[in-house]
Protein backbone atom coordinates (compact mmCIF):
# COMPACT_ATOMS: atom_id res chain seq x y z
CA UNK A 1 1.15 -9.94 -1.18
CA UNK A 2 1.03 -11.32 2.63
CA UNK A 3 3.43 -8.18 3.44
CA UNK A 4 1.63 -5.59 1.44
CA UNK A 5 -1.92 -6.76 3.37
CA UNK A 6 0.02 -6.64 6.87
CA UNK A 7 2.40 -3.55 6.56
CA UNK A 8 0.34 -0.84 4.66
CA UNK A 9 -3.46 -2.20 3.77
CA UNK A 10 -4.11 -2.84 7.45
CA UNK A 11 -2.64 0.30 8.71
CA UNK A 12 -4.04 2.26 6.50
CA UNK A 13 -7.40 1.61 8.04
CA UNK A 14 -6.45 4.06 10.81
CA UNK A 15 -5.67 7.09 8.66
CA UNK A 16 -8.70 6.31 6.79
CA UNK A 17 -10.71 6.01 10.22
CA UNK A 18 -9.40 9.03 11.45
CA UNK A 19 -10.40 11.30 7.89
CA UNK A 20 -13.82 9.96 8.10
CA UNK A 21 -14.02 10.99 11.59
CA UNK A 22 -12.80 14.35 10.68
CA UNK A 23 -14.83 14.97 7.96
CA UNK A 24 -18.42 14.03 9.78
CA UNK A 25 -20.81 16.87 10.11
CA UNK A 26 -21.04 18.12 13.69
CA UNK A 27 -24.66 17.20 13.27
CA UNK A 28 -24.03 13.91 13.17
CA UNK A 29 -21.98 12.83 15.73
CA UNK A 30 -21.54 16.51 17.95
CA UNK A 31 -18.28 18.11 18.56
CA UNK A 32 -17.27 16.88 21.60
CA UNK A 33 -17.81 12.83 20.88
CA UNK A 34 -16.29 13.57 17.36
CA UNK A 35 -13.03 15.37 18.82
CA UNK A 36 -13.08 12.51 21.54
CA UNK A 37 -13.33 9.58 19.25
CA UNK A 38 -10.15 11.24 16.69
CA UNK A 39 -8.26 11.83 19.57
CA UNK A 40 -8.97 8.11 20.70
CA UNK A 41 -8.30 6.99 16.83
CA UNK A 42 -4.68 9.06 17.08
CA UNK A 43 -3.85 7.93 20.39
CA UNK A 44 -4.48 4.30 19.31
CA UNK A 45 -2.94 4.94 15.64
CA UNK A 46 0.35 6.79 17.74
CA UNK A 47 0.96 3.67 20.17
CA UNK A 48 0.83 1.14 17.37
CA UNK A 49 3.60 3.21 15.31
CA UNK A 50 5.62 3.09 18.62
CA UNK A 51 5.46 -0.46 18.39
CA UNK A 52 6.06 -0.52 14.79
CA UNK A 53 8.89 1.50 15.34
CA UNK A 54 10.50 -0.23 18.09
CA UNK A 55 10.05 -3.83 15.84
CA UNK A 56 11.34 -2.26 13.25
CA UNK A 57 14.43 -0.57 14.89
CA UNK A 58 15.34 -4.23 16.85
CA UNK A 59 15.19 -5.66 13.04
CA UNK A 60 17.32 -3.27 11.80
CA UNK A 61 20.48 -3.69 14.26
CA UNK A 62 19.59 -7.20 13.58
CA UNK A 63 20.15 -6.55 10.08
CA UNK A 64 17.43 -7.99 9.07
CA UNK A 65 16.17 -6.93 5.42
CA UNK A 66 12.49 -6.87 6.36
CA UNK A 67 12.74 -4.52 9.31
CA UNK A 68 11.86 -1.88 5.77
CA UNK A 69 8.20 -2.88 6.19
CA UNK A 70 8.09 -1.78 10.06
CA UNK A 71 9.31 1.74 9.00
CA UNK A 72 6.72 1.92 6.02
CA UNK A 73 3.65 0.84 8.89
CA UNK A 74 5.26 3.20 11.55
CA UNK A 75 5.26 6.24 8.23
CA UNK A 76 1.35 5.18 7.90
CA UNK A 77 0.13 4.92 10.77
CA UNK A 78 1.62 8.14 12.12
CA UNK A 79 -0.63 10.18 9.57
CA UNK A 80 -3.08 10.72 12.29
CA UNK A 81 -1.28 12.02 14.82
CA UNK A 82 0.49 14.42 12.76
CA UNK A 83 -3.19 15.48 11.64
CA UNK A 84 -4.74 15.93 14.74
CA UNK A 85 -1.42 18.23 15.66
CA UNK A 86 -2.16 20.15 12.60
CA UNK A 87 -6.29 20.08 12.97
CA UNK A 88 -5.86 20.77 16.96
């Protein structure tokens, strides 16, 4: 349960960030600030699935049988960068 709260619950707070973000009315927040603060969310989101992808790469040439749970964070937490590529 420890791995399933650290590998996918917690980064899928930054998917879930960004989609709110997204899906706020202009009116609310304005265009620019709301483009500013996704592009902040998937520039934060993007650097912490390099670094989930780098631990998980050293664990797999280690051959160690967790290094599975890096790859699943790095899948999730990559979701908003490949949005804002496909929203931009």
């Amino acid at each position: 349960m420890k791995r399933i709260a650290y590998h996918v619950i917690i980064p899928a707070i930054m998917p879930g960030l960004f989609f709110v973000v997204a899906s706020t009315p202009v009116e609310v927040l304005g265009c620019f600030f709301r483009g500013l603060i996704a592009l902040l969310i998937a520039l934060i989101s993007g650097l912490a699935a390099l670094v989930a992808a780098a631990i998980g790469a050293k664990g797999r040439v280690r051959h160690d049988k967790n290094s599975i749970w890096w790859v699943m964070s790095t899948l999730i937490l990559v979701i908003p960068v490949i949005a804002m590529i496909i929203l931009a």
